[in-house]
Structures are given as C-alpha cells and as structure tokens.
N, C-alpha and C. Protein backbone atom coordinates (compact mmCIF):
# COMPACT_ATOMS: atom_id res chain seq x y z
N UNK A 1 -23.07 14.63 13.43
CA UNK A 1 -23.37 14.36 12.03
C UNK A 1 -23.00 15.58 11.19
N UNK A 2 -22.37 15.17 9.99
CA UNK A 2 -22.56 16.30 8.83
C UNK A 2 -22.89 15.66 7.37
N UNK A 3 -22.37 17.01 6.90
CA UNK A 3 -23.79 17.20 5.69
C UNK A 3 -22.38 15.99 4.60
N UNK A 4 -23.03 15.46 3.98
CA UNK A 4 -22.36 14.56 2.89
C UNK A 4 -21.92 15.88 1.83
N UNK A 5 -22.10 16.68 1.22
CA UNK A 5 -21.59 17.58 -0.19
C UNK A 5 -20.29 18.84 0.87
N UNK A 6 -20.38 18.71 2.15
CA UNK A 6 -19.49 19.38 3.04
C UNK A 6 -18.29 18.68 2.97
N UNK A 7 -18.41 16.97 3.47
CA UNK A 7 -17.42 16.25 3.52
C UNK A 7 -16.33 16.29 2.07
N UNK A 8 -17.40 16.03 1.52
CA UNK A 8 -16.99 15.70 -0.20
C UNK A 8 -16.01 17.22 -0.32
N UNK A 9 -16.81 18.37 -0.35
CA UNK A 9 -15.53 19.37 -0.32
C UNK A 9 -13.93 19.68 0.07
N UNK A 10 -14.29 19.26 1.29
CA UNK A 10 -12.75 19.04 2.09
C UNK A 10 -12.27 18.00 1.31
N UNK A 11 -12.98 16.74 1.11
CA UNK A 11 -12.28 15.58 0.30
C UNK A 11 -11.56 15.92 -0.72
N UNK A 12 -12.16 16.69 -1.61
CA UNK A 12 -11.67 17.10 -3.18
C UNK A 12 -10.30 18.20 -2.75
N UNK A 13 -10.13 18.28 -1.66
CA UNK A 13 -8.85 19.23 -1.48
C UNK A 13 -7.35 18.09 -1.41
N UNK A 14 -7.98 17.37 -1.51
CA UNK A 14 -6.90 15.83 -1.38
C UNK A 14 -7.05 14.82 -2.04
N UNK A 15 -8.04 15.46 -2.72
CA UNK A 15 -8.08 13.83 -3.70
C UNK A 15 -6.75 13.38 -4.61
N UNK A 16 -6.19 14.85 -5.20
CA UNK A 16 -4.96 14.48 -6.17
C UNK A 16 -5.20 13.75 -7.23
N UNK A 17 -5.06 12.78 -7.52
CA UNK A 17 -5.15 11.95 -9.19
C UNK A 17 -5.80 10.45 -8.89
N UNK A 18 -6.25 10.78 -7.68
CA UNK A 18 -7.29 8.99 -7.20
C UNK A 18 -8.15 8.61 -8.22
N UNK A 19 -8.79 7.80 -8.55
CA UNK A 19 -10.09 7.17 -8.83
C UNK A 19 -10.78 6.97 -8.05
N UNK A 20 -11.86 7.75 -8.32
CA UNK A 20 -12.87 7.95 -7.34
C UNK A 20 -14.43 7.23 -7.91
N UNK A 21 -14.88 6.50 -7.16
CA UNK A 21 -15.98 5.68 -7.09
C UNK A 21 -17.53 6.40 -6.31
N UNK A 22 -17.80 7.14 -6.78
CA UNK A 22 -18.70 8.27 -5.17
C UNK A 22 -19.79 7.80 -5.18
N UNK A 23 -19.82 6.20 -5.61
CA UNK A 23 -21.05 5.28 -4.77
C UNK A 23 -22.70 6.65 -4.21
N UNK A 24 -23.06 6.70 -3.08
CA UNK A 24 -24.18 7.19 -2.87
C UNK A 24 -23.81 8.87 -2.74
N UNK A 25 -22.50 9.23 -3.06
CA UNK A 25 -22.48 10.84 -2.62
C UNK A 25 -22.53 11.14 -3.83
N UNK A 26 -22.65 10.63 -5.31
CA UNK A 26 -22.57 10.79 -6.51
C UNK A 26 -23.01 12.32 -6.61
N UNK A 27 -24.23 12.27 -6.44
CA UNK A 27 -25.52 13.54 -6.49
C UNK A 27 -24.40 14.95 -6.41
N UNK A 28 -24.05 14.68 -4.63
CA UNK A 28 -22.79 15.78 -4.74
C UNK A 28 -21.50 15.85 -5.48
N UNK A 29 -20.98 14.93 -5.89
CA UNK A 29 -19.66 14.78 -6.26
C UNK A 29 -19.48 15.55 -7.54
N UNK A 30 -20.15 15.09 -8.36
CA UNK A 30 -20.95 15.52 -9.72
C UNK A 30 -20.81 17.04 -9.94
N UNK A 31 -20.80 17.82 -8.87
CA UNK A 31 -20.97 19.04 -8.45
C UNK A 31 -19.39 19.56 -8.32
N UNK A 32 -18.70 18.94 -7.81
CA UNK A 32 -17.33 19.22 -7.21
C UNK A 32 -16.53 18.57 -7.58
N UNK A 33 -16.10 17.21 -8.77
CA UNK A 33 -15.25 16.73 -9.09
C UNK A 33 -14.94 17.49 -9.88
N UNK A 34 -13.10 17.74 -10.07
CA UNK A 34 -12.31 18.81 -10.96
C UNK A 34 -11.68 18.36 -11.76
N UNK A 35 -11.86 16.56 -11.71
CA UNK A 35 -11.46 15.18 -12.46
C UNK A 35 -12.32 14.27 -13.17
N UNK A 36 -13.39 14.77 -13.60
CA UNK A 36 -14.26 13.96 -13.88
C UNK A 36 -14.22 12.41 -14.44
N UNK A 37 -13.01 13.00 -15.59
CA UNK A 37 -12.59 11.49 -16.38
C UNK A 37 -12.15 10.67 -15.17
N UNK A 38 -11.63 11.03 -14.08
CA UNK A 38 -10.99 9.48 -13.25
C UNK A 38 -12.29 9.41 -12.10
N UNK A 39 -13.78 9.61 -12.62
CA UNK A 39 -14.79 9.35 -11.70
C UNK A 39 -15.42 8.31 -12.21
N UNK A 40 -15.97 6.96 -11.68
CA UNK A 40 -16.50 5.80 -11.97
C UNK A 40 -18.01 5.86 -11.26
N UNK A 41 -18.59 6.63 -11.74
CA UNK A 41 -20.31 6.87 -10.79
C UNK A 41 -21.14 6.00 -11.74
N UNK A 42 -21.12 4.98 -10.33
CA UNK A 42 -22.24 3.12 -10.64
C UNK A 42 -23.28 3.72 -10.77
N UNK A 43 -24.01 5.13 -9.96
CA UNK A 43 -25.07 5.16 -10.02
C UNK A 43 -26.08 4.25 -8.95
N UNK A 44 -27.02 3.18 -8.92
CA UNK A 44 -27.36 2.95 -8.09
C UNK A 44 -27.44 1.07 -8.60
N UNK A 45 -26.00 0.43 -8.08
CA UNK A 45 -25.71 -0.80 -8.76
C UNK A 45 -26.79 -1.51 -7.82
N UNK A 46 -27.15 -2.94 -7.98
CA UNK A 46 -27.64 -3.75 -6.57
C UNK A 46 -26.84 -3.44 -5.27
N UNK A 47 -27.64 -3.24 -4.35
CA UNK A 47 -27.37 -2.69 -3.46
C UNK A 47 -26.03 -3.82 -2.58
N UNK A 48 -25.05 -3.30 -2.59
CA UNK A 48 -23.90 -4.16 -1.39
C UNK A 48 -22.50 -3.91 -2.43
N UNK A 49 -22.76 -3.58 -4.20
CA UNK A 49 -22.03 -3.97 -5.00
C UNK A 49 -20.46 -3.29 -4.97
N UNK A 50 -21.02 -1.97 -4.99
CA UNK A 50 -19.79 -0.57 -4.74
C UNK A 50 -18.28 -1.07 -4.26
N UNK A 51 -18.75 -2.02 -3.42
CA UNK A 51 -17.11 -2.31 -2.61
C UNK A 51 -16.56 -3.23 -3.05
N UNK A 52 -16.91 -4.24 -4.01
CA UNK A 52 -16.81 -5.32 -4.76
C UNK A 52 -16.24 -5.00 -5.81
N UNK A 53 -16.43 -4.04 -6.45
CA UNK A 53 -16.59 -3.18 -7.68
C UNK A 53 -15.09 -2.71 -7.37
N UNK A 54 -15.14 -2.27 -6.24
CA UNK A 54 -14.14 -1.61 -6.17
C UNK A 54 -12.77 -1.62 -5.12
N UNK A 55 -12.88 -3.09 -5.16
CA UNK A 55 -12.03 -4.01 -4.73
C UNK A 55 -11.28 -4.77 -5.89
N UNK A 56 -12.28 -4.66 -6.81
CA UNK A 56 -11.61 -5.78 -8.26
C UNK A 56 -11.16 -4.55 -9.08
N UNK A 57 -11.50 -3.30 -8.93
CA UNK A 57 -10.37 -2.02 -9.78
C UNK A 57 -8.89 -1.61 -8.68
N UNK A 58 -9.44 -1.91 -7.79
CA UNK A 58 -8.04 -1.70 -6.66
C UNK A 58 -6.85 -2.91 -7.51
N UNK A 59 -7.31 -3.63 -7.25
CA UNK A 59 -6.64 -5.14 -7.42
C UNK A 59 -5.79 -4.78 -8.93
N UNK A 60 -6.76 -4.65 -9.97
CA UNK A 60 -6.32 -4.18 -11.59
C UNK A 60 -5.57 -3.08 -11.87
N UNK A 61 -5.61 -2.07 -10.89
CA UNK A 61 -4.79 -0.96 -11.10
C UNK A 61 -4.11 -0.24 -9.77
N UNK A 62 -3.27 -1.28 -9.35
CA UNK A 62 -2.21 -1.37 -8.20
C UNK A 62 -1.78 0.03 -8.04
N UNK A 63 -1.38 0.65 -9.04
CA UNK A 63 -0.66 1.90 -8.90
C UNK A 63 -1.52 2.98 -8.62
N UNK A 64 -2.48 2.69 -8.79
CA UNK A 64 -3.72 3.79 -8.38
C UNK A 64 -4.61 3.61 -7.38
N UNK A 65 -4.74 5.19 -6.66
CA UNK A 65 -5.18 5.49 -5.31
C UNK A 65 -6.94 4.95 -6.04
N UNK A 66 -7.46 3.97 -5.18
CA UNK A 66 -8.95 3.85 -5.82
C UNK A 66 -9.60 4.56 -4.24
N UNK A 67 -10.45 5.35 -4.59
CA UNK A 67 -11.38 5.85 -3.21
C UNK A 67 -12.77 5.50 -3.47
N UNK A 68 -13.49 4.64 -2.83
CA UNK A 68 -15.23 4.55 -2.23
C UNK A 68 -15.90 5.13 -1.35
N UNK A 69 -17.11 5.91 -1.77
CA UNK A 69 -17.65 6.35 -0.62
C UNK A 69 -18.98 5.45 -1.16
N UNK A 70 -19.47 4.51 -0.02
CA UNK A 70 -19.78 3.87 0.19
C UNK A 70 -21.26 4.27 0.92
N UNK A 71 -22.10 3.32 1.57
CA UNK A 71 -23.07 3.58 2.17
C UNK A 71 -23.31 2.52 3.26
N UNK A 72 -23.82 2.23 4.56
CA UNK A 72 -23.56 1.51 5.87
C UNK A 72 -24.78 0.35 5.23
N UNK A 73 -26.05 0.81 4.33
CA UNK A 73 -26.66 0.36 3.78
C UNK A 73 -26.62 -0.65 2.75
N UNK A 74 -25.53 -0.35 1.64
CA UNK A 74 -24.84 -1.16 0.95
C UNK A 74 -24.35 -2.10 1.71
N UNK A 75 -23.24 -1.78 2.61
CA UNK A 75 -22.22 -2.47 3.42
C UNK A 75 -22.87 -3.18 4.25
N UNK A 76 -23.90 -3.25 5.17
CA UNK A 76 -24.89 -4.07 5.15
C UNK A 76 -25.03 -5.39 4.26
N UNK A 77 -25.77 -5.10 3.16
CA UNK A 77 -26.30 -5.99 2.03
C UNK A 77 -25.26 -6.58 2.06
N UNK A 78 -23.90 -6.94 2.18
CA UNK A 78 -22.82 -7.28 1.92
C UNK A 78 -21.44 -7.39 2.88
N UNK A 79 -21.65 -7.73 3.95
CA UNK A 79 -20.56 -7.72 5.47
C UNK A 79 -19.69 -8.46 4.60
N UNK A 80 -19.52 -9.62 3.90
CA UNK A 80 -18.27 -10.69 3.72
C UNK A 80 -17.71 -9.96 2.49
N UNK A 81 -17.74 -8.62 2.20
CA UNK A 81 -16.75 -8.07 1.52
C UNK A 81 -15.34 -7.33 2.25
N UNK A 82 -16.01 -7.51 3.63
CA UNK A 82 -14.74 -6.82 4.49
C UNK A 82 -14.06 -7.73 4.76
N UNK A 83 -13.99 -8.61 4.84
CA UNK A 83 -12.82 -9.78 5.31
C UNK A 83 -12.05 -10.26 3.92
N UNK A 84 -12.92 -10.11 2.51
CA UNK A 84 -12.39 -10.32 1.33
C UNK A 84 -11.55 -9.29 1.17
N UNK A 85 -11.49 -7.78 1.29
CA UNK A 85 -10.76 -6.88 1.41
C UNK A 85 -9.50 -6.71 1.77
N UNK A 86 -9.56 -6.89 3.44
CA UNK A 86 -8.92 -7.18 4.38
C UNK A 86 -7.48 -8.30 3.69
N UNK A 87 -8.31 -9.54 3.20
CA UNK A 87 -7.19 -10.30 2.89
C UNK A 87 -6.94 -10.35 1.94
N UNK A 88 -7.18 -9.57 0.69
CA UNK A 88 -6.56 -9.34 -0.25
C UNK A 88 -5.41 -8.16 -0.41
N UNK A 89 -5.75 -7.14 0.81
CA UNK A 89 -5.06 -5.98 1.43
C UNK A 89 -4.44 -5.05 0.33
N UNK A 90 -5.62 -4.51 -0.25
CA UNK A 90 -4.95 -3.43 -1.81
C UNK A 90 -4.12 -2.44 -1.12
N UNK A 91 -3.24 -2.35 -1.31
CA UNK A 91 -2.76 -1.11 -0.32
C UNK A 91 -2.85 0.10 -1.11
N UNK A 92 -4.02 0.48 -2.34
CA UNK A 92 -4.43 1.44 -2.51
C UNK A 92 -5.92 1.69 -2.65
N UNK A 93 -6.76 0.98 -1.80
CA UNK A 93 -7.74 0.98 -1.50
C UNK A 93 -8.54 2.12 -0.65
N UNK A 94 -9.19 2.93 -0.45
CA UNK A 94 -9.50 3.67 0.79
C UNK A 94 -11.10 3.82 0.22
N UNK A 95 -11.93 3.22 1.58
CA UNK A 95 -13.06 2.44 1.53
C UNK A 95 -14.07 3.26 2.48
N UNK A 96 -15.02 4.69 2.37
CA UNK A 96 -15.13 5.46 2.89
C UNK A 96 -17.02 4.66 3.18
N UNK A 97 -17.06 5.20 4.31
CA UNK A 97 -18.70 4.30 4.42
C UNK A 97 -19.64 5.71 5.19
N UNK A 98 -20.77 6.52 4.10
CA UNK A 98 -21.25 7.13 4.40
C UNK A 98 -22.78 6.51 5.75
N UNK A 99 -22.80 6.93 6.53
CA UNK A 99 -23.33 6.22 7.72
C UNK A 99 -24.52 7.26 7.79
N UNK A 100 -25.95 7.24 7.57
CA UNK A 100 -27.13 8.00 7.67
C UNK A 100 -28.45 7.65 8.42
N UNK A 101 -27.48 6.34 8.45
CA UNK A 101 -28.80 5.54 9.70
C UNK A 101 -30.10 4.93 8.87
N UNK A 102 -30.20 5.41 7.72
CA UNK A 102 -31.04 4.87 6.67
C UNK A 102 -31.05 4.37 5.71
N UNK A 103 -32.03 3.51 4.87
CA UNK A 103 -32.17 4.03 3.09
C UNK A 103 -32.52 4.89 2.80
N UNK A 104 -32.08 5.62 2.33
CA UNK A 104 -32.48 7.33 1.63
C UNK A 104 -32.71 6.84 0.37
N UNK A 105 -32.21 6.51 -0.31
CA UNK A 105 -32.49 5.95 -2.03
C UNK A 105 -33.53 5.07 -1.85
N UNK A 106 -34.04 4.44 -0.88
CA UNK A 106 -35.20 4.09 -1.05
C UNK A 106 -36.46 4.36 -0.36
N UNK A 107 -36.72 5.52 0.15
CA UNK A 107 -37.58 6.29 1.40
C UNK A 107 -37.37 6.26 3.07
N UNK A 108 -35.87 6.01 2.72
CA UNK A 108 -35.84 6.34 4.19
C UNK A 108 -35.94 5.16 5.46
N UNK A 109 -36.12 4.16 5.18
CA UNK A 109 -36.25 3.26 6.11
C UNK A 109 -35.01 2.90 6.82
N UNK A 110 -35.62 2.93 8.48
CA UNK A 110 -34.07 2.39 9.33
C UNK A 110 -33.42 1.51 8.92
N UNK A 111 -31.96 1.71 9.22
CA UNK A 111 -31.12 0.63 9.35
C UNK A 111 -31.22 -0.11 10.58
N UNK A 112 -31.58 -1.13 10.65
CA UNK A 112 -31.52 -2.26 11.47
C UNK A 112 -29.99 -1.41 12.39
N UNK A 113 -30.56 -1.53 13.96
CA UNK A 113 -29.97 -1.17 15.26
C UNK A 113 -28.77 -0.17 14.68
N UNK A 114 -29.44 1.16 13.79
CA UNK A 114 -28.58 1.72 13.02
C UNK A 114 -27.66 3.24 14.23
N UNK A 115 -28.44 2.87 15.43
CA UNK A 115 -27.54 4.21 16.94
C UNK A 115 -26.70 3.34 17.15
N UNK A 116 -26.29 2.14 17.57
CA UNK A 116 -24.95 1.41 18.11
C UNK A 116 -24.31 0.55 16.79
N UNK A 117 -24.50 0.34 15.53
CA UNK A 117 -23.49 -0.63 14.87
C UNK A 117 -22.45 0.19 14.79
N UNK A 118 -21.14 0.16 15.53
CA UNK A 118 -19.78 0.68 14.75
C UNK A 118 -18.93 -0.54 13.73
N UNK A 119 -19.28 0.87 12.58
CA UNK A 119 -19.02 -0.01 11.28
C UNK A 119 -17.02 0.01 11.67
N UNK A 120 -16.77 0.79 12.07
CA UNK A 120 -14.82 0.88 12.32
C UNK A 120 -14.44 -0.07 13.28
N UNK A 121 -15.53 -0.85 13.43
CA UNK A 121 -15.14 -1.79 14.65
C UNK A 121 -15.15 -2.88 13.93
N UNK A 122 -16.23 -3.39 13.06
CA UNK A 122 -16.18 -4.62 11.78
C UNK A 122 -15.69 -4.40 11.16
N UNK A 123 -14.95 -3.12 10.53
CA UNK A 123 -13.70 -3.31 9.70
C UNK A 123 -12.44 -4.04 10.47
N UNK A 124 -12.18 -3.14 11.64
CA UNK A 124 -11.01 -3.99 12.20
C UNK A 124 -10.75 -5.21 12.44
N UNK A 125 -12.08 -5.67 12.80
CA UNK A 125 -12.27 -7.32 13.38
C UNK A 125 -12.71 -7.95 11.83
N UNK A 126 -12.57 -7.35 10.74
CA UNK A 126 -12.74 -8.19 9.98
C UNK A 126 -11.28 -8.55 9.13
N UNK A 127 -10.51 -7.52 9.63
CA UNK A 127 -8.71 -7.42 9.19
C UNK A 127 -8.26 -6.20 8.68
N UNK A 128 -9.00 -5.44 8.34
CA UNK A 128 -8.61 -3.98 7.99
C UNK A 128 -7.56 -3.63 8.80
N UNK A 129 -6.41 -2.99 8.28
CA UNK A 129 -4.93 -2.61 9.64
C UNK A 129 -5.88 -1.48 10.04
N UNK A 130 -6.50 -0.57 9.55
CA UNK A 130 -6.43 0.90 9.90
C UNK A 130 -8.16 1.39 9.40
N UNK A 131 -8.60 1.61 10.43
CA UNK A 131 -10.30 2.07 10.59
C UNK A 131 -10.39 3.25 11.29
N UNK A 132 -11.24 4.20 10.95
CA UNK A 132 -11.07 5.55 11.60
C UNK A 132 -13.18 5.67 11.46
N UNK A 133 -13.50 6.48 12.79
CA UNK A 133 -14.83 6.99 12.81
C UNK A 133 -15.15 8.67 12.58
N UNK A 134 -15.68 9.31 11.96
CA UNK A 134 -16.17 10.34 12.40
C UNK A 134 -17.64 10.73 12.44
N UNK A 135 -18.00 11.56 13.84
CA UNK A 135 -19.13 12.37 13.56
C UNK A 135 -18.79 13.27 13.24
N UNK A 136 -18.12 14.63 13.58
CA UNK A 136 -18.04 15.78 13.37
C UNK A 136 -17.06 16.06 12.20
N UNK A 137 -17.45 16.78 11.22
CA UNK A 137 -16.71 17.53 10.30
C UNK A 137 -15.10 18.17 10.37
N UNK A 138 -15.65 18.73 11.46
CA UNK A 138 -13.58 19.68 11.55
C UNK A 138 -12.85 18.28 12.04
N UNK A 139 -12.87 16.85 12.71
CA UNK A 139 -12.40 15.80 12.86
C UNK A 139 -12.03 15.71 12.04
N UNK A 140 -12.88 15.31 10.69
CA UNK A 140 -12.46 14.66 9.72
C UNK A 140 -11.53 15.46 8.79
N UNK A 141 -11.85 17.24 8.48
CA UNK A 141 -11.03 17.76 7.60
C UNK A 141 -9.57 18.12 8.56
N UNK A 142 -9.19 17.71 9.37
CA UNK A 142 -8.26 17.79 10.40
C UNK A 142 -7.44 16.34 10.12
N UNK A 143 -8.16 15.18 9.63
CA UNK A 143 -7.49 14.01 9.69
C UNK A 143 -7.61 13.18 8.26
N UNK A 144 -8.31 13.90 7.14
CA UNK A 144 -7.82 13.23 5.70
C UNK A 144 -7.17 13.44 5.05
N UNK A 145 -6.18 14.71 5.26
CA UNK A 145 -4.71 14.16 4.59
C UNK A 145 -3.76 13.23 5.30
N UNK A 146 -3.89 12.69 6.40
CA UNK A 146 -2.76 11.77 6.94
C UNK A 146 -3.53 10.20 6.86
N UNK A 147 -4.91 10.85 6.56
CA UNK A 147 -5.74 9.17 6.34
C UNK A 147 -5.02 8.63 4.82
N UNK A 148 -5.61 9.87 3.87
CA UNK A 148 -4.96 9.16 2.78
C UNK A 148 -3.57 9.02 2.34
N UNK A 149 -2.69 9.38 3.35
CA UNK A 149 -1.03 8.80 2.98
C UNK A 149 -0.70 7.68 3.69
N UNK A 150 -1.88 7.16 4.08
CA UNK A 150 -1.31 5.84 4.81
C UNK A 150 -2.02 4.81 3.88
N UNK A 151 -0.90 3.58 4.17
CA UNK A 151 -1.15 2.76 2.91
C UNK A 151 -2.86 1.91 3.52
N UNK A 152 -3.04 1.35 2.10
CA UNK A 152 -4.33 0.64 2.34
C UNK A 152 -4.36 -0.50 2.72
N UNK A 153 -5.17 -1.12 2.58
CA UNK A 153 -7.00 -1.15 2.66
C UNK A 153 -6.73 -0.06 4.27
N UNK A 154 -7.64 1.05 3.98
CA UNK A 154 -8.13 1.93 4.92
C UNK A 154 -9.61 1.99 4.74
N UNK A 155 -10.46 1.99 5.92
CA UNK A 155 -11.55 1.81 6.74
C UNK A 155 -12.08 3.18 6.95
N UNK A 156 -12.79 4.14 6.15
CA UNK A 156 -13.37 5.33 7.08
C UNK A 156 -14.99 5.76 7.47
N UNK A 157 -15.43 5.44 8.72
CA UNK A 157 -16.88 5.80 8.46
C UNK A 157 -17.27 7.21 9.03
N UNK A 158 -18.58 7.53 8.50
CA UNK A 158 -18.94 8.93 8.84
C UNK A 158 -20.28 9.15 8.91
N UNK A 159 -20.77 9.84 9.97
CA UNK A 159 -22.18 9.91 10.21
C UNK A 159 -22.82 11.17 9.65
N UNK A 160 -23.63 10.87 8.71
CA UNK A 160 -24.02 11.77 7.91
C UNK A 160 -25.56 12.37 7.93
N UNK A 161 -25.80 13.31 7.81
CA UNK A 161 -27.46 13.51 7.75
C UNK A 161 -27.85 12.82 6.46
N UNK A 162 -29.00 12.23 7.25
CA UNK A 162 -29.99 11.89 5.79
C UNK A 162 -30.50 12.41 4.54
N UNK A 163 -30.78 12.32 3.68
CA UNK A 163 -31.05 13.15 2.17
C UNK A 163 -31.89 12.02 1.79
N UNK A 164 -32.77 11.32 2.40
CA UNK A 164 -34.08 10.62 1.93
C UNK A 164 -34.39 11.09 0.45
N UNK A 165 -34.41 10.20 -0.20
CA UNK A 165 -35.40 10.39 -1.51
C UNK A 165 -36.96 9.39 -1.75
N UNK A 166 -37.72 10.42 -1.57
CA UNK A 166 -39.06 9.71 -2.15
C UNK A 166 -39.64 9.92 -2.84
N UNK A 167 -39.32 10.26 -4.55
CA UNK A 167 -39.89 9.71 -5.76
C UNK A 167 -39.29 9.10 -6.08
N UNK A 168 -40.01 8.29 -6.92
CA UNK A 168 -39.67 7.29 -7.68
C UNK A 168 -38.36 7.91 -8.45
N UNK A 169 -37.36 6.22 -8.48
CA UNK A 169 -36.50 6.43 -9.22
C UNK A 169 -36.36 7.00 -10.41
N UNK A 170 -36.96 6.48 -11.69
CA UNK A 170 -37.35 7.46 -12.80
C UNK A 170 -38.00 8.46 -12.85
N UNK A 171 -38.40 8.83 -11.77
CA UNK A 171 -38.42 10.38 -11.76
C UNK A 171 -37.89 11.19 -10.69
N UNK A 172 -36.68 10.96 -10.41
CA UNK A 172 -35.52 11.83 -10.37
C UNK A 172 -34.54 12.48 -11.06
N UNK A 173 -33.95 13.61 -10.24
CA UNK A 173 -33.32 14.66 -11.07
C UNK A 173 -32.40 13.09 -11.40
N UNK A 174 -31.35 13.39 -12.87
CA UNK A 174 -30.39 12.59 -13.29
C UNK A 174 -28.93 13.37 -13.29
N UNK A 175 -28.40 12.78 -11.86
CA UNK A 175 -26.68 13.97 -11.86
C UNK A 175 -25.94 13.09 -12.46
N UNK A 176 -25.97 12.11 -13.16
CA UNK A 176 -24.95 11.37 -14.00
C UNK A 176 -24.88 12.47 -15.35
N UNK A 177 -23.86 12.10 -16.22
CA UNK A 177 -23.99 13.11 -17.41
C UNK A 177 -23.25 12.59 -18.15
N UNK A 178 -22.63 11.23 -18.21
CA UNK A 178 -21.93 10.76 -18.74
C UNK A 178 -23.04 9.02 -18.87
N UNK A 179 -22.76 8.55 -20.16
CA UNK A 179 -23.57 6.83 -20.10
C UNK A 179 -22.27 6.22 -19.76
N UNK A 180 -22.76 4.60 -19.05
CA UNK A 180 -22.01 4.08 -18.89
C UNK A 180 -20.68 3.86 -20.15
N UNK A 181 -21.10 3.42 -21.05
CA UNK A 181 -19.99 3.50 -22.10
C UNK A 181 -19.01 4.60 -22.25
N UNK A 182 -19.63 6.50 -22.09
CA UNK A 182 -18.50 6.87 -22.20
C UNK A 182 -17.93 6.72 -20.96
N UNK A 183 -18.04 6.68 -19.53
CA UNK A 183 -17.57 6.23 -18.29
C UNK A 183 -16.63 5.71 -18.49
N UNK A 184 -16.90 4.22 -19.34
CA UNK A 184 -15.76 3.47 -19.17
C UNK A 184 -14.73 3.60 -20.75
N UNK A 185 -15.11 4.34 -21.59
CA UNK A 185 -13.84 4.70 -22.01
C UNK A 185 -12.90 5.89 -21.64
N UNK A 186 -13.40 6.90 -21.14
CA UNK A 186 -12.80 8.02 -20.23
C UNK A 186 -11.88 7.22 -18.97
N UNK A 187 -12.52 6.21 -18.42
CA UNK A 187 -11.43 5.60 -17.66
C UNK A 187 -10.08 4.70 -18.30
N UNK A 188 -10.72 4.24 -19.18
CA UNK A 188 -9.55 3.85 -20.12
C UNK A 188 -8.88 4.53 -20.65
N UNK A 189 -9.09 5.49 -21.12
CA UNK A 189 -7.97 6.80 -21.34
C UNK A 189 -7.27 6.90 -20.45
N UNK A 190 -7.94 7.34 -19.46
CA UNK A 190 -7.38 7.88 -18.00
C UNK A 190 -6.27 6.63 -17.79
N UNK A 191 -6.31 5.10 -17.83
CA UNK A 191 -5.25 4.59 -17.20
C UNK A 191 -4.63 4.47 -18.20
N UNK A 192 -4.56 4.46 -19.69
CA UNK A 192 -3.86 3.80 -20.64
C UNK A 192 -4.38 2.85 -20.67
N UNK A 193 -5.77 1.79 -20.78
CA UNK A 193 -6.20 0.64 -20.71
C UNK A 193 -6.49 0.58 -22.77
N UNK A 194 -6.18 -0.29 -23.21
CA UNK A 194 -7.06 -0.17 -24.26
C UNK A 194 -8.03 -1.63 -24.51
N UNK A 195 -8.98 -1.37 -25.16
CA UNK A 195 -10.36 -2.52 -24.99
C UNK A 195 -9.72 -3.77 -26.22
C-alpha cells in the first residue's frame, strides 16, 4: 500500500494538459495541481457517479486526455459502468481506482470482501483492452508514463492507505476553492466551450 498525495505526486509529473477529475484524492490534488483550470473536483457527487461523469466528458471532448481517480467504493455503487466504458471505448479515457479497502468519507466502514476483489480483473472481464494493479509505489512511478501513452479506456487500480474521515461532513476542512459555477466556466475556457 501507499500513501494517495505520494501517488498523486509522481502523477502530476505526467499529467501534461489532461483533464483531471481527482474524484476522492481531491483533498491532495488541490495541493499539487499546477493546472488548476483543467481540474473538475465533483467533490463528493452520489456515490458510484465520478466514472459516469467522466465517461460523458471523455465522449464530449475526444481530443482530450480525461483522467479519474476514482474510489473501489464508488466503483462498487456502480459495477455496470465498466462494461458501458469498455464499449463505448474513449480512447482518451484513463480510469484510475483508488483501492483503501474502505469508506473513509464516511467513517471507515469495510468494503464488502475488500482483501481478494481484484478490481483489474473486472475491468478486463468487463472489456477494458488494458488494466494494470498496483500495491507498491516505485511500481507504479516506474510504469505511468507508458500507462498514459497507451490509448484508452485504461484500467488502473491502487492500494492505498486509508485517510478515514469522521466528522461530519459540514464540518470539514473545505479543499475545494473554486464553486461549482466558476469550475465550470474555467473548464470552458480551458476547452473553448462557450455556454
């Protein structure tokens, strides 16, 4: 296992000009994005939504690298988004699934038979060409620049330590800093979209 704001570091050495979605690593990302305008942080949508979300911006903006980091928890709430994926096949999709064995956003409770589900195994069998696992850190910063030059829908999971949160939602720190509205006109800038 490693630390989620570790991963995210090495990540941001390759991100380049993606759209980035940082689903549950938000907290960290927030910290280390050097792109802010091309960051889309849902914050904490109904839980399963992230990949949906960001399957229908893959789809809308073909020419752009869209990246999710995701949660096994979400992905859970929501298995029949991988086969929707799969056969829609964004080939600039890359669909990252932070794996903690828990809800942390909601105190921590197991994931259902959360030591044996390999999530890189239901990506594949759900049609994904290309699924990759990691536990260890130097694996992964050893293998995400050749992850992300390969075309999409790409599959990556990663076993992460937990970061449980137990206060209440409204009274947590707030690492967003942007409202949804300016979010989504900063992204519209960012592609040339106009409303």
């Amino acid at each position: 296992m490693f630390r989620t704001a570790d991963m995210l570091e090495i990540f941001q050495q390759h991100r380049g000009d993606a759209i980035v979605i940082p689903g549950r690593g938000g907290r960290h990302w927030v910290n280390l994005s050097t792109t802010p305008s091309r960051d889309i942080p849902l914050g904490d949508p109904a839980m399963g939504g992230h990949a949906s979300f960001a399957l229908g911006l893959a789809l809308a903006q073909p020419t752009k690298k869209v990246i999710l980091f995701d949660s096994e928890g979400d992905l859970l709430m929501s298995l029949g988004i991988l086969p929707t994926i799969a056969e829609q096949a964004p080939a600039n999709l890359y669909h990252f699934v932070l794996d903690n064995e828990c809800y942390a956003t909601t105190g921590g409770q197991p994931v259902p038979n959360a030591k044996n589900v390999a999530y890189d195994v239901i990506a594949r069998g759900s049609g994904y060409p290309r699924a990759f696992a990691f536990d260890k850190l130097e694996d992964f910063a050893s293998n995400i620049e050749a992850i992300l030059s390969q075309p999409g829908p790409v599959f990556v999971t990663m076993k992460v330590f937990p970061e449980v949160e137990n206060s209440p939602i409204g009274q947590r720190p707030r690492w967003q800093t942007r409202t949804r509205d300016q979010v989504v006109r900063d992204v519209q800038a960012e592609l040339g979209v106009s409303r």
